[in-house]
N, C-alpha and C. Protein backbone atom coordinates (compact mmCIF):
# COMPACT_ATOMS: atom_id res chain seq x y z
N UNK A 1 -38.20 -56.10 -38.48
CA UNK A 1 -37.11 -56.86 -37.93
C UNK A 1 -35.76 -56.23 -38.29
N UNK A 2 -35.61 -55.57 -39.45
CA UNK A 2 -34.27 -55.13 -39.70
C UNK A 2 -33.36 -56.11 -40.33
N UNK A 3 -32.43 -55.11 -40.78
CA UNK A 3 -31.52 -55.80 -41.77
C UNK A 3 -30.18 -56.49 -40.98
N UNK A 4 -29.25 -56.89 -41.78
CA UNK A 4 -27.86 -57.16 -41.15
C UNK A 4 -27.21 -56.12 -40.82
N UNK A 5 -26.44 -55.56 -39.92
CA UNK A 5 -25.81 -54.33 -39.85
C UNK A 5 -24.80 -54.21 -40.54
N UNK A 6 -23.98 -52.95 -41.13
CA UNK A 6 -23.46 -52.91 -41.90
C UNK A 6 -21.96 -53.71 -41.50
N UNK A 7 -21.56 -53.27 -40.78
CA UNK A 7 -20.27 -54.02 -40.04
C UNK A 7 -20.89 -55.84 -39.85
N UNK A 8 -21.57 -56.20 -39.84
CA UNK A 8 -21.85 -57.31 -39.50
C UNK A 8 -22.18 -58.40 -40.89
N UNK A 9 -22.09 -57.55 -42.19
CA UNK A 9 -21.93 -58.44 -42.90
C UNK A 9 -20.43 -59.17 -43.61
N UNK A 10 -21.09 -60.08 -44.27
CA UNK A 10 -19.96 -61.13 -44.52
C UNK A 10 -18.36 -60.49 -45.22
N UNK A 11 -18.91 -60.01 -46.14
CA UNK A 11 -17.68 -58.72 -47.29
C UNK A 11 -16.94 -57.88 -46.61
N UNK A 12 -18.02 -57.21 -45.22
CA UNK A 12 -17.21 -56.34 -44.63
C UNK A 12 -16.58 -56.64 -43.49
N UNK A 13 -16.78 -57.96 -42.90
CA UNK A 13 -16.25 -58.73 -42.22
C UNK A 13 -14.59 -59.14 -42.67
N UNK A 14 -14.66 -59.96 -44.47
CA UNK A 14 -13.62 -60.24 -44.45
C UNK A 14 -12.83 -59.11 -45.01
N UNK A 15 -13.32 -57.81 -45.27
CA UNK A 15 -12.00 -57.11 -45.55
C UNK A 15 -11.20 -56.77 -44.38
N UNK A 16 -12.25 -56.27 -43.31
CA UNK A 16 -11.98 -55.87 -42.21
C UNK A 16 -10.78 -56.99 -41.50
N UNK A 17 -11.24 -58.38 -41.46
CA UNK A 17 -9.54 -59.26 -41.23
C UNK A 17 -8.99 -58.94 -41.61
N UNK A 18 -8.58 -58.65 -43.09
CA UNK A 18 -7.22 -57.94 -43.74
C UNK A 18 -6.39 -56.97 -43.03
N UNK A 19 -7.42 -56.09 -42.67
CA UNK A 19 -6.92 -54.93 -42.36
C UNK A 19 -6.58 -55.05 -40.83
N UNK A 20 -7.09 -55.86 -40.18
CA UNK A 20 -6.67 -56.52 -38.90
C UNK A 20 -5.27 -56.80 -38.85
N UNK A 21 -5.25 -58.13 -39.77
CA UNK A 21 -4.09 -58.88 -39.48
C UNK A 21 -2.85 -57.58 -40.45
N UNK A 22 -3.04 -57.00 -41.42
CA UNK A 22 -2.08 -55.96 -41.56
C UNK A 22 -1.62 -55.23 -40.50
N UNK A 23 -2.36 -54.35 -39.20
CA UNK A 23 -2.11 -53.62 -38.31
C UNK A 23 -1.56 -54.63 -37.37
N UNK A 24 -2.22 -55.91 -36.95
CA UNK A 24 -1.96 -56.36 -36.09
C UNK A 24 -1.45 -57.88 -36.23
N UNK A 25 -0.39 -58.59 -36.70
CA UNK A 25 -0.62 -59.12 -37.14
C UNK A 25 -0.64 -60.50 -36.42
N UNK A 26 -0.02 -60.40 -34.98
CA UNK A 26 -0.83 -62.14 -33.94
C UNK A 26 -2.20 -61.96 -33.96
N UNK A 27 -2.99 -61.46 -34.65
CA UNK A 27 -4.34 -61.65 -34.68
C UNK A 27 -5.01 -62.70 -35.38
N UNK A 28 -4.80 -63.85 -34.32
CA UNK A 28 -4.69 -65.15 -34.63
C UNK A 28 -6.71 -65.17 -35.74
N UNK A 29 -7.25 -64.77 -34.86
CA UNK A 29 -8.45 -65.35 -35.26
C UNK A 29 -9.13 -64.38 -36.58
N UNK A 30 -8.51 -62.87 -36.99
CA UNK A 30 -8.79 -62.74 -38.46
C UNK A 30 -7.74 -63.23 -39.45
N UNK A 31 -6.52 -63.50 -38.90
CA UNK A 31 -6.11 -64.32 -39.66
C UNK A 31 -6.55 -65.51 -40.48
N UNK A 32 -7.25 -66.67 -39.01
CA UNK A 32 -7.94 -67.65 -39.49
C UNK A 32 -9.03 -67.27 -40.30
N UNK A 33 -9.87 -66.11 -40.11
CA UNK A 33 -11.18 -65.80 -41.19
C UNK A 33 -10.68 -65.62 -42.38
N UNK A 34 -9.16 -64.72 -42.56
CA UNK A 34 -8.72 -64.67 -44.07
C UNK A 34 -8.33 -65.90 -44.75
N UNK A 35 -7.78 -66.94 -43.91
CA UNK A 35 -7.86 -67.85 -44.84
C UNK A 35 -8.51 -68.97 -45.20
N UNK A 36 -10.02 -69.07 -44.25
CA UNK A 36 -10.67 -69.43 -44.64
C UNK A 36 -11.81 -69.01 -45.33
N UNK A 37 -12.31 -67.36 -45.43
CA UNK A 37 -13.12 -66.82 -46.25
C UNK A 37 -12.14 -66.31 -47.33
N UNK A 38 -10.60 -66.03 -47.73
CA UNK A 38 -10.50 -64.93 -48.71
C UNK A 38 -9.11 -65.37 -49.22
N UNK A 39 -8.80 -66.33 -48.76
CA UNK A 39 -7.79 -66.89 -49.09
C UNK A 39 -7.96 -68.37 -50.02
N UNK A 40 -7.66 -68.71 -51.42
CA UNK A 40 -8.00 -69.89 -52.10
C UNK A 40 -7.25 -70.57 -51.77
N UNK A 41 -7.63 -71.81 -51.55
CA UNK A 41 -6.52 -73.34 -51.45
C UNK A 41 -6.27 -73.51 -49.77
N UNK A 42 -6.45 -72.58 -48.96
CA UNK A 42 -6.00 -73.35 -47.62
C UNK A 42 -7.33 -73.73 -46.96
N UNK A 43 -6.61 -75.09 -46.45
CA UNK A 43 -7.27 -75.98 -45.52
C UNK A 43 -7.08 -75.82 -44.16
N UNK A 44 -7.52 -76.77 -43.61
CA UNK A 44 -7.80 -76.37 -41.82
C UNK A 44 -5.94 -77.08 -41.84
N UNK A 45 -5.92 -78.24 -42.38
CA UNK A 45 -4.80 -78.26 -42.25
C UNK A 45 -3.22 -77.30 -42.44
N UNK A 46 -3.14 -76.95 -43.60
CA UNK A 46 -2.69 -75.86 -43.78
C UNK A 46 -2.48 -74.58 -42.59
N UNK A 47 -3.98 -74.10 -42.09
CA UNK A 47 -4.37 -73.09 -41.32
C UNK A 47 -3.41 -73.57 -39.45
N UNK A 48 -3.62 -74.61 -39.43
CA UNK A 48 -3.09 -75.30 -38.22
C UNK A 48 -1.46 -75.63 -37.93
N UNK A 49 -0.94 -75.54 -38.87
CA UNK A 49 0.35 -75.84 -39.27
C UNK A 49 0.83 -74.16 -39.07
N UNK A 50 0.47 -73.29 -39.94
CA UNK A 50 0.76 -71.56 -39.98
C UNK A 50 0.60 -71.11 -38.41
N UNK A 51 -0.88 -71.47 -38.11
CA UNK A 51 -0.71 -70.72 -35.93
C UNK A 51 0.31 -71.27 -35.66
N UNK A 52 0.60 -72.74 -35.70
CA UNK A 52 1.94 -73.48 -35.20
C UNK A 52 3.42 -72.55 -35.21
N UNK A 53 2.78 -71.89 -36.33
CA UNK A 53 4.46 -71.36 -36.70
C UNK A 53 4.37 -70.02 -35.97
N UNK A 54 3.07 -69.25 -35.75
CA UNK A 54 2.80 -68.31 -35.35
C UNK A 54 3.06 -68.31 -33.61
N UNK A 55 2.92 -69.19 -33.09
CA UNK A 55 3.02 -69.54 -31.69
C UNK A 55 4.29 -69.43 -31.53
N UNK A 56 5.77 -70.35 -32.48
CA UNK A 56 6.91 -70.59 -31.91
C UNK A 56 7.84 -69.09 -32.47
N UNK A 57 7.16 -67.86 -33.32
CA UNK A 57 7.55 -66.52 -33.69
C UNK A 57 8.04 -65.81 -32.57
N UNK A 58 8.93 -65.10 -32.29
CA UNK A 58 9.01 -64.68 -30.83
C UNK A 58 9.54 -63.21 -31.62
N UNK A 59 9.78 -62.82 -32.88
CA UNK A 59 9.56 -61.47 -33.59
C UNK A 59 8.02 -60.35 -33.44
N UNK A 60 8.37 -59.29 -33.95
CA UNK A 60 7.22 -58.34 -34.00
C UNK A 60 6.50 -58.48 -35.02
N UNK A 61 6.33 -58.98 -36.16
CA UNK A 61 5.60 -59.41 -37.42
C UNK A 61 6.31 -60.42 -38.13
N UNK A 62 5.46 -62.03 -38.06
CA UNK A 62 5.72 -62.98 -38.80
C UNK A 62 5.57 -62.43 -39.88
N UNK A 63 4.99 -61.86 -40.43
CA UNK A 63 4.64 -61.41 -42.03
C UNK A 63 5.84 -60.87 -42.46
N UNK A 64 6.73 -59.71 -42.03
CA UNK A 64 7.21 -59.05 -42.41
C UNK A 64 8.96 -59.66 -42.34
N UNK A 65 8.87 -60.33 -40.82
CA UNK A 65 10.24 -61.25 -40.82
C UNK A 65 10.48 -62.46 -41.00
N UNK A 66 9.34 -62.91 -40.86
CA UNK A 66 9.51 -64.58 -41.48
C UNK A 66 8.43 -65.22 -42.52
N UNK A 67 8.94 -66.58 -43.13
CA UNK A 67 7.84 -66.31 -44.16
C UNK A 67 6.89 -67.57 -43.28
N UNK A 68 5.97 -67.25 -43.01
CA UNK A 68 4.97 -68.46 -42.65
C UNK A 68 4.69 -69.44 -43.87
N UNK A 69 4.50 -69.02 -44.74
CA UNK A 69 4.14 -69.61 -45.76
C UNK A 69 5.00 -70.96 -46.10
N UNK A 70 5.92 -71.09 -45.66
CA UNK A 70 7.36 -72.17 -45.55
C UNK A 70 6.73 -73.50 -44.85
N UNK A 71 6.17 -73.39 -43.81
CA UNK A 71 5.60 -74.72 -43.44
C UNK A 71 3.98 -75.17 -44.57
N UNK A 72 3.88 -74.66 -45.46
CA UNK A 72 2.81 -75.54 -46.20
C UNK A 72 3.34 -75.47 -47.60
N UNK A 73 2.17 -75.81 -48.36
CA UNK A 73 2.31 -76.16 -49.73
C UNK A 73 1.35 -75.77 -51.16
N UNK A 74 1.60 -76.18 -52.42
CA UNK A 74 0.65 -75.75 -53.51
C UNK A 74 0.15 -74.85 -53.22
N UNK A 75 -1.25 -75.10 -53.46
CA UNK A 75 -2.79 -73.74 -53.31
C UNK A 75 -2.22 -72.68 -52.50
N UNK A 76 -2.43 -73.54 -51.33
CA UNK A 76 -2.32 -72.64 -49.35
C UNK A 76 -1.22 -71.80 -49.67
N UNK A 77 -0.06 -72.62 -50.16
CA UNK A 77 1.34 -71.41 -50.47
C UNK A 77 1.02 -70.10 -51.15
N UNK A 78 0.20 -70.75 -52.17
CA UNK A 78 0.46 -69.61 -52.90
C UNK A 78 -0.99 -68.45 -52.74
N UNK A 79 -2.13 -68.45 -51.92
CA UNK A 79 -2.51 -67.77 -51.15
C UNK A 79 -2.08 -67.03 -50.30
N UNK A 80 -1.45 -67.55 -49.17
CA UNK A 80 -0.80 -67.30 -47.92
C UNK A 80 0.17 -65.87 -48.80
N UNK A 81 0.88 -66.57 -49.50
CA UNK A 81 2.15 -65.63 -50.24
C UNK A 81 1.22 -64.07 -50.50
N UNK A 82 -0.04 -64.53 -51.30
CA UNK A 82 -0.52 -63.32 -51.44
C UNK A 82 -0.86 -62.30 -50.66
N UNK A 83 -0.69 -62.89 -49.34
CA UNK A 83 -1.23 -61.83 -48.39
C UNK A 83 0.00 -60.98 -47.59
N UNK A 84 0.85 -62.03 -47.75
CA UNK A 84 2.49 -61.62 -47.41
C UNK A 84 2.88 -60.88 -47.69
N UNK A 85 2.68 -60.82 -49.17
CA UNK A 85 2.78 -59.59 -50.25
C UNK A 85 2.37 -58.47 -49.67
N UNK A 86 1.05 -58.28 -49.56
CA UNK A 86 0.45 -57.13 -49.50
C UNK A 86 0.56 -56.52 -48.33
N UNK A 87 1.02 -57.13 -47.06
CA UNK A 87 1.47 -57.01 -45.59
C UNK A 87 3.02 -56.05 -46.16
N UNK A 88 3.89 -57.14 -46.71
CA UNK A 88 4.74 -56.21 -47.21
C UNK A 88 4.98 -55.45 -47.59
N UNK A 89 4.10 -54.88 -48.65
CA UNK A 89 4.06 -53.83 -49.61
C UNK A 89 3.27 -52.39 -49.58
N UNK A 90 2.21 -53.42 -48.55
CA UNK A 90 1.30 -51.78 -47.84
C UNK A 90 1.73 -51.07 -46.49
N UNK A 91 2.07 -49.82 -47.35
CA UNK A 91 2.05 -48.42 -45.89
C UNK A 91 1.15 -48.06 -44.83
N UNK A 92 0.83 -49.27 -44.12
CA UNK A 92 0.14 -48.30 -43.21
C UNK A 92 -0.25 -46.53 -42.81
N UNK A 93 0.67 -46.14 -43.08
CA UNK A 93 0.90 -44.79 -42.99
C UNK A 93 -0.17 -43.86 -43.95
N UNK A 94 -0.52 -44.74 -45.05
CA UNK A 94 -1.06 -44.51 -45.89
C UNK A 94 -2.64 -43.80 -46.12
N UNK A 95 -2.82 -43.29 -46.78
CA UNK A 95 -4.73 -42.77 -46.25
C UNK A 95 -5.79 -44.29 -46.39
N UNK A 96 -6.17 -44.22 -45.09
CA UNK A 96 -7.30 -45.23 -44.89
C UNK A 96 -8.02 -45.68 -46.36
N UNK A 97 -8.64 -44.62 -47.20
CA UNK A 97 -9.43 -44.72 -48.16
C UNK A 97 -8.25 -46.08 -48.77
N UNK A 98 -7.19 -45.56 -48.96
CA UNK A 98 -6.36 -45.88 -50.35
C UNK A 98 -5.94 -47.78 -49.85
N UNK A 99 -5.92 -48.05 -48.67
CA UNK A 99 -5.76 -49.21 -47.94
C UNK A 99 -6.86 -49.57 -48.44
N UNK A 100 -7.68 -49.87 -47.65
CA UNK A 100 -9.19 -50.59 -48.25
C UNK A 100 -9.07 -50.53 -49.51
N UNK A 101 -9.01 -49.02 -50.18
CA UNK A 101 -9.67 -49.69 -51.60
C UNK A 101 -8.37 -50.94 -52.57
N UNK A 102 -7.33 -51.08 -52.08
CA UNK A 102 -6.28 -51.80 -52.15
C UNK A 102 -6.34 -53.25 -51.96
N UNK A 103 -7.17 -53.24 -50.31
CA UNK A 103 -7.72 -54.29 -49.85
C UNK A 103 -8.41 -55.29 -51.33
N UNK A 104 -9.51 -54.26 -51.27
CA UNK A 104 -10.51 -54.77 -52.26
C UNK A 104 -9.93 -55.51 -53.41
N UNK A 105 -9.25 -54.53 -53.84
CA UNK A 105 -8.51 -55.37 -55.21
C UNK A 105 -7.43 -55.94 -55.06
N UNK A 106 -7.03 -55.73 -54.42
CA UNK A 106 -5.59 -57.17 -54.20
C UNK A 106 -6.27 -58.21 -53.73
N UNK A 107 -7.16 -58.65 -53.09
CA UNK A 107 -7.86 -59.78 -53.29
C UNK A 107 -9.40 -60.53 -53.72
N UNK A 108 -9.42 -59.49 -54.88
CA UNK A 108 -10.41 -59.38 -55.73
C UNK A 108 -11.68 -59.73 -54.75
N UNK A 109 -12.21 -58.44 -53.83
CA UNK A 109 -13.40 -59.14 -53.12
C UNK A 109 -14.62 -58.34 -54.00
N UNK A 110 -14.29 -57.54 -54.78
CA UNK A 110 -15.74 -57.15 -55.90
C UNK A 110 -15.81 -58.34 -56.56
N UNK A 111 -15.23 -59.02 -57.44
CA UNK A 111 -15.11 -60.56 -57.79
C UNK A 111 -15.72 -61.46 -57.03
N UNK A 112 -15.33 -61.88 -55.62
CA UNK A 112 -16.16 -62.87 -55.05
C UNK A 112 -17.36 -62.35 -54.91
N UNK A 113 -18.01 -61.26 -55.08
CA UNK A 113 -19.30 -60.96 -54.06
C UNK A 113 -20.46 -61.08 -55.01
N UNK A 114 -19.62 -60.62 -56.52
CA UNK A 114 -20.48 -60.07 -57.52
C UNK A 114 -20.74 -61.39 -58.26
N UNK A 115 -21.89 -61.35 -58.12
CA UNK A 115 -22.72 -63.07 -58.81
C UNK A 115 -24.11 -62.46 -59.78
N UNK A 116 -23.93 -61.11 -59.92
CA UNK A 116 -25.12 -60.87 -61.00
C UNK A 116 -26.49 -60.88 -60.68
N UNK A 117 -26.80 -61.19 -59.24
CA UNK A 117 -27.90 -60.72 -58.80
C UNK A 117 -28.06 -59.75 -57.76
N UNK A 118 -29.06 -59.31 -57.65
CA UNK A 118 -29.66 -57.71 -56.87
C UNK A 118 -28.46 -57.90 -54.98
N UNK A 119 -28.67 -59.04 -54.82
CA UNK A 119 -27.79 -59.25 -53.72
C UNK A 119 -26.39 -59.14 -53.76
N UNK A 120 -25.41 -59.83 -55.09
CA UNK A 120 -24.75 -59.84 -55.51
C UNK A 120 -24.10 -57.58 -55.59
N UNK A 121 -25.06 -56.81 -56.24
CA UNK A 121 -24.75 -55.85 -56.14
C UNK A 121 -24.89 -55.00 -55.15
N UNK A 122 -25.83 -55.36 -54.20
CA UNK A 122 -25.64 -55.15 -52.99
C UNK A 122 -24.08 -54.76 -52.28
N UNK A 123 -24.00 -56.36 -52.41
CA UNK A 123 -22.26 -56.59 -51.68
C UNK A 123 -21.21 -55.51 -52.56
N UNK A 124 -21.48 -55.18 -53.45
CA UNK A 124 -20.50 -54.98 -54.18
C UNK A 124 -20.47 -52.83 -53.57
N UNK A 125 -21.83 -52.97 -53.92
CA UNK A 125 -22.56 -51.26 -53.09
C UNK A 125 -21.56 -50.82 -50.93
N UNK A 126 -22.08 -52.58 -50.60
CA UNK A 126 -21.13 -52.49 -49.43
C UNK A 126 -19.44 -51.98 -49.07
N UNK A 127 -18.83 -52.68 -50.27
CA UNK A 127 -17.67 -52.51 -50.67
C UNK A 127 -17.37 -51.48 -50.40
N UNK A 128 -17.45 -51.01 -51.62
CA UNK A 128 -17.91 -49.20 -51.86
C UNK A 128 -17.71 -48.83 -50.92
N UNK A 129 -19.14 -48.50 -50.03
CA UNK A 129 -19.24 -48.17 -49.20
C UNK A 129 -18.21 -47.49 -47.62
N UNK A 130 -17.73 -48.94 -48.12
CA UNK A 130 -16.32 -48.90 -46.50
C UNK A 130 -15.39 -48.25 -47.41
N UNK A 131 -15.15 -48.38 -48.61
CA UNK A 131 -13.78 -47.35 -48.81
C UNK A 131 -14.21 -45.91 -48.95
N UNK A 132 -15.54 -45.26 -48.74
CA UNK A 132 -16.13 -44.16 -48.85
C UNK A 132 -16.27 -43.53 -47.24
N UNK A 133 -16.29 -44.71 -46.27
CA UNK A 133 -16.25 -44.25 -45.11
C UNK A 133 -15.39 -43.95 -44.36
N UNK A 134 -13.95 -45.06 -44.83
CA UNK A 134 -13.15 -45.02 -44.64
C UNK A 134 -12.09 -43.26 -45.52
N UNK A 135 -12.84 -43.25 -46.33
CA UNK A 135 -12.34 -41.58 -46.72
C UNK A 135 -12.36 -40.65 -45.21
């Protein structure tokens, strides 16, 4: 029967939003995957309020010119912020490898994946993986 494909699993799914909504960033729907797989504290509510803000944007990157993060609160804020950050702060320009592996640790996804079992290192082997391909 075969396995999951490599692109088709969960880890490499949500880095891959990252790197979505960095390049692109009305990319309404990895947006929504980042903050509901990789982002702590936001809710649907939260998430619904941010497209809101994303809809009435009539700029080239909410991330970069406005703060979305302004229409919510606690947790969601201070998630959201984190990704703001890293929208901000990363060069595209930059070598693919060095993005991903950036990815990875600016939002600790060796951390979520790694649970200490054979599956657990799996995900973590996946990781890897995309910043090796991405070389």
């Amino acid at each position: 029967m075969g396995g999951v494909r490599f692109y088709d699993r969960k880890e490499i799914k949500d880095a891959l939003a990252i790197l979505k909504v960095l390049v692109n960033p009305s990319d309404r729907v990895s947006f929504e995957r980042v903050c509901k797989n990789v982002l702590s504290g936001v809710g649907a509510a939260s998430i619904s309020k941010m497209l809101a803000a994303m809809d009435g944007f009539s700029g080239e990157n909410i991330f970069k010119d406005a703060d979305i993060s302004e229409v919510i609160s606690g947790k969601a804020k201070l998630g959201v912020s984190k990704l703001i950050d890293f929208i901000r702060e990363t060069d595209i320009e930059s070598e693919p490898s060095e993005i991903v592996l950036s990815v990875i640790q600016k939002f600790g996804l060796i951390e979520k994946v790694q649970d200490g079992t054979p599956a657990g290192d799996e995900r973590v082997l996946n990781l890897n993986t995309m910043v090796s391909n991405a070389a």
